[in-house]
Protein backbone atom coordinates (compact mmCIF):
# COMPACT_ATOMS: atom_id res chain seq x y z
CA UNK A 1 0.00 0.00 0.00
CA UNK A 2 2.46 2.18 1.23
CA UNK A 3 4.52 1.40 -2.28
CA UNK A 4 1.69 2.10 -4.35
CA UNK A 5 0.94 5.53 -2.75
CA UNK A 6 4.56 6.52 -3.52
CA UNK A 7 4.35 5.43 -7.02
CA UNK A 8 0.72 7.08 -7.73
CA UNK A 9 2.57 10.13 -6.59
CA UNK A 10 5.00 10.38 -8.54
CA UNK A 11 3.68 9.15 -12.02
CA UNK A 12 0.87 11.95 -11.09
CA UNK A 13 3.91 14.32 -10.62
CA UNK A 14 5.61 13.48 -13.76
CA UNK A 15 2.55 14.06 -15.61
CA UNK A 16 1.87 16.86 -14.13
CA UNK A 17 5.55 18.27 -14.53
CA UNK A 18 5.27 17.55 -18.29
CA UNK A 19 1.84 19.80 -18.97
CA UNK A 20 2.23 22.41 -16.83
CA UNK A 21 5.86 22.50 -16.00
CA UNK A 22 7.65 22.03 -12.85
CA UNK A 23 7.56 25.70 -11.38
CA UNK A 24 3.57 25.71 -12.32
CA UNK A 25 3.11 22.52 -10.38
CA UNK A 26 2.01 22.75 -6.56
CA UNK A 27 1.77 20.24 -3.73
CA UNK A 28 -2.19 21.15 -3.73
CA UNK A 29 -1.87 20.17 -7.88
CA UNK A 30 -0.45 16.50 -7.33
CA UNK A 31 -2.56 15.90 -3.80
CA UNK A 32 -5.56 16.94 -6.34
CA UNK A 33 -4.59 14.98 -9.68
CA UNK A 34 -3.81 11.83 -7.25
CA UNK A 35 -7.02 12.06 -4.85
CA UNK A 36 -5.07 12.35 -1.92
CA UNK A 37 -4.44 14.93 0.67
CA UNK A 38 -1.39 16.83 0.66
CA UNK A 39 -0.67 15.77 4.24
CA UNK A 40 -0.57 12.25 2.76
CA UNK A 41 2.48 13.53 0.25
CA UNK A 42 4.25 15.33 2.79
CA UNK A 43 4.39 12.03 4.69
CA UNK A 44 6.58 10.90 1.70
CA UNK A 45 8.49 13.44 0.03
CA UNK A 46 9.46 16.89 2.24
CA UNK A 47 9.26 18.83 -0.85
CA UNK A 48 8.34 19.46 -4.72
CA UNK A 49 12.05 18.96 -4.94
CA UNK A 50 11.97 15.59 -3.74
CA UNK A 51 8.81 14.26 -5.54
CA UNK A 52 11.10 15.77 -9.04
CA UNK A 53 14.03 14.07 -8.13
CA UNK A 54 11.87 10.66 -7.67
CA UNK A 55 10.60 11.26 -10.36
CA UNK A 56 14.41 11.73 -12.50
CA UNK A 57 15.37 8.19 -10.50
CA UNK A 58 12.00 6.39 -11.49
CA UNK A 59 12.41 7.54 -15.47
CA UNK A 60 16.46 6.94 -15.21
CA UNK A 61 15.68 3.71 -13.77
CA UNK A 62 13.11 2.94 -16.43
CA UNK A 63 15.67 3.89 -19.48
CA UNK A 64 18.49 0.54 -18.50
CA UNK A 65 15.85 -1.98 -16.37
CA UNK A 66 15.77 -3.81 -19.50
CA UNK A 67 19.04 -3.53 -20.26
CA UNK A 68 20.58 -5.24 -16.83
CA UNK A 69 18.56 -8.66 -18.34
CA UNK A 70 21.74 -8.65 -20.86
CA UNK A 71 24.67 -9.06 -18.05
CA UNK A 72 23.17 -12.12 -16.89
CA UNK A 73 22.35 -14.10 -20.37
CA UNK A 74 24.60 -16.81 -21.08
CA UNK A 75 25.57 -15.40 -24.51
CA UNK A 76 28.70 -14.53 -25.65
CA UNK A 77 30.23 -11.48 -24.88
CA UNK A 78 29.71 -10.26 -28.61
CA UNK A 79 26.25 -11.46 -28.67
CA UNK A 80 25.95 -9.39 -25.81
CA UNK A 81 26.67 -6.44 -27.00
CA UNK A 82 24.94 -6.88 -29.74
CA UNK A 83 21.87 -7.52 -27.64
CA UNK A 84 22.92 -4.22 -25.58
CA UNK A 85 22.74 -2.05 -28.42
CA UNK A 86 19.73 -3.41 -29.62
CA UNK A 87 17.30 -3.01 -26.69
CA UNK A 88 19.08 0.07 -25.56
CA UNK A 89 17.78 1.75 -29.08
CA UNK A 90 14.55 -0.21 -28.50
CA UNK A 91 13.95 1.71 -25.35
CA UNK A 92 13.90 5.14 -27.02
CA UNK A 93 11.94 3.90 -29.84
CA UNK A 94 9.85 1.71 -28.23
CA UNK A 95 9.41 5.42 -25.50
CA UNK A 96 8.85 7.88 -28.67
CA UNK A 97 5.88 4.95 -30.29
CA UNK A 98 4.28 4.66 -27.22
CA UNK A 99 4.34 8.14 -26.42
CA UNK A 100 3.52 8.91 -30.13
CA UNK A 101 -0.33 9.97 -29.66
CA UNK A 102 0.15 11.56 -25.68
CA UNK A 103 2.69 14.86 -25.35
CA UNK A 104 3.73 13.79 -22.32
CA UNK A 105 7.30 12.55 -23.78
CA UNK A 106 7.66 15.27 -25.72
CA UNK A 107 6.56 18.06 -23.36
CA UNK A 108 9.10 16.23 -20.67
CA UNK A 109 11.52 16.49 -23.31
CA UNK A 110 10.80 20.14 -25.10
CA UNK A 111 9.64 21.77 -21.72
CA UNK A 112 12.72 20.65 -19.30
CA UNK A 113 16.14 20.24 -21.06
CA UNK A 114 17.50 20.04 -17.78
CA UNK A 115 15.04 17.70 -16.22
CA UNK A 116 16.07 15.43 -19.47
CA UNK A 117 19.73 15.93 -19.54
CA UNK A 118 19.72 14.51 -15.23
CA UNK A 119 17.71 11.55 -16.05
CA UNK A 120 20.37 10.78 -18.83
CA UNK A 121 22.88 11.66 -16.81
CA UNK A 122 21.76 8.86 -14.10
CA UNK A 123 20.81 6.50 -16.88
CA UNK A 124 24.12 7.06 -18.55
CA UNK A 125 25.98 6.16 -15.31
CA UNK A 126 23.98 3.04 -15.09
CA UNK A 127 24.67 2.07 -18.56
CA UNK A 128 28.39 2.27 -18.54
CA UNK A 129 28.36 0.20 -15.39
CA UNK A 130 26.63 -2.93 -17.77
CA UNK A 131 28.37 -1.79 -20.63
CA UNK A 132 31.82 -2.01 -18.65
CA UNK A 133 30.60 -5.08 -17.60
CA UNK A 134 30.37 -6.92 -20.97
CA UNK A 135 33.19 -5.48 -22.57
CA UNK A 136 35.45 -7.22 -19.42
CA UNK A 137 34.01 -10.38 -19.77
CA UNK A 138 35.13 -9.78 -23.96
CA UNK A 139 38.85 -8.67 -22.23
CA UNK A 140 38.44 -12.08 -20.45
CA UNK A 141 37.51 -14.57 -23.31
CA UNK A 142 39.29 -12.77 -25.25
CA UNK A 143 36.94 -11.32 -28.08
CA UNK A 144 37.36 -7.87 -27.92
CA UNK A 145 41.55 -6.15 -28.14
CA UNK A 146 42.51 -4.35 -25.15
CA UNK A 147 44.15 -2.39 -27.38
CA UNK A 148 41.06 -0.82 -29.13
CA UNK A 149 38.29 -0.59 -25.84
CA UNK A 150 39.39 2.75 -24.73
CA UNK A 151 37.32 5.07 -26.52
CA UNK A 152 34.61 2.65 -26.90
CA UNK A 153 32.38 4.01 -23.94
CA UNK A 154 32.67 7.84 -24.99
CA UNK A 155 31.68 6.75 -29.11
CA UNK A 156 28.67 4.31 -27.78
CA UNK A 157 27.06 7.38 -25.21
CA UNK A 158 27.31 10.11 -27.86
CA UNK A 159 25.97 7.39 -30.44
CA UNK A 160 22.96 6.37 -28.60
CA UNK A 161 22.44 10.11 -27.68
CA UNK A 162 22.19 11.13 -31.45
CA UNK A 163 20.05 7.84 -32.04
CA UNK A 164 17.69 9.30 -29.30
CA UNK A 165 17.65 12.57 -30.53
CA UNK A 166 16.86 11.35 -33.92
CA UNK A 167 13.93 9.30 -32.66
CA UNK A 168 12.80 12.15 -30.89
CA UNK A 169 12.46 14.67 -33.54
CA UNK A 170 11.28 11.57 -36.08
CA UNK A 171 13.37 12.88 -38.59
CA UNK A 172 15.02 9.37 -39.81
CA UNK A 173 14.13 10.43 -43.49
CA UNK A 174 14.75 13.75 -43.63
CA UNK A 175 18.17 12.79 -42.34
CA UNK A 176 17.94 10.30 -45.14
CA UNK A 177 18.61 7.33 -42.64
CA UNK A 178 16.58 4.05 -42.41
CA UNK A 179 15.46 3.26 -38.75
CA UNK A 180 16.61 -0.36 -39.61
CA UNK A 181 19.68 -0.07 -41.21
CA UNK A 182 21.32 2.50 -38.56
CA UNK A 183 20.94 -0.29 -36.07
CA UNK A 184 22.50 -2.62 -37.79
CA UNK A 185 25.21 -0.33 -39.16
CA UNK A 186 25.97 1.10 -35.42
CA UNK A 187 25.92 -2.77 -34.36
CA UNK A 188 28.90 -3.53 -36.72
CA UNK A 189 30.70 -0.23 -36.24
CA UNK A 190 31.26 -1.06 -32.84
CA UNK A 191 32.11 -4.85 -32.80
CA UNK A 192 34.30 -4.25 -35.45
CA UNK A 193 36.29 -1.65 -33.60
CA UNK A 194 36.57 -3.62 -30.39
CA UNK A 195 36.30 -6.88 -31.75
CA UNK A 196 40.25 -9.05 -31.97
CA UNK A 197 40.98 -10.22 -35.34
């Protein structure tokens, strides 16, 4: 119960943040939006401060949950990346489709840069951790050259922030780009350039 309060809260917040914007959103606004008292939200966050910064943790947390199913597969570390890149371009796309018909995305994303640029921040943290992860276990089997890893985790952030930006602003084709093809392309491009020959 006490779990399920919190939660209502704060995915009543993070709508709420997204239409009207953080500074237009009072205490009064969520306690009314989630039919409960604002004595009730003050028993779990102190401030409108604290429900945002839930709120950051709960979408940064939603960006790599899928992706921390990869560390424990029994592929290969190859396949594993492989499998990394692909989900973590599924999230944003899969985001942007669902989102496609509601503004909520897009108002989160065209109303707070800086909202948007912490929950990256925290989701980027958490992605290097797996992403460290699977390139050591390549070091260890040998697959991927020690040699060639060290620039790796700079070129695969910026990458997957331009893929997200792209899928954003939907503008694969006036790019000229097909949806498809990129993830294959950005699939080989880095397993070739880590990969040991």
């Amino acid at each position: 119960m006490v779990l399920k309060t919190r939660e209502k809260l704060i995915d009543v917040a993070r709508q709420l943040f997204a239409h009207k914007g953080i500074e237009n959103t009072t205490m009064s606004d969520i306690a009314n939006a989630s039919d409960k008292g604002r004595r009730t939200i003050y028993t779990y966050f102190k401030n409108k401060r604290e429900i945002y910064n839930a709120v950051i943790e709960k979408e940064s947390e939603q960006l790599v949950a899928r992706l921390r199913n990869v560390i424990t597969t029994d592929m290969s570390p190859v396949e594993k990346l492989r499998r990394f890149i692909d989900l973590r371009i599924d999230v944003v796309a899969d985001a942007v489709a669902h989102h496609h018909d509601n503004t909520v995305l897009r108002s989160l994303l065209m109303r707070d840069v800086k909202r948007m640029e912490r929950i990256r921040q925290l989701a980027i943290e958490k992605e290097l951790d797996m992403l460290k992860s699977i390139i050591r276990e390549g070091l260890e089997t040998g697959d991927f050259d020690p040699d060639k890893v060290d620039g790796v985790y700079a070129s695969m952030i910026m990458l997957f922030q331009g893929i997200e930006l792209s899928y954003m602003r939907n503008n694969f084709h006036q790019i000229g780009v097909d949806p498809a093809r990129m993830r294959e392309q950005v699939k080989q491009y880095i397993i070739t350039a880590i990969q040991k020959l």
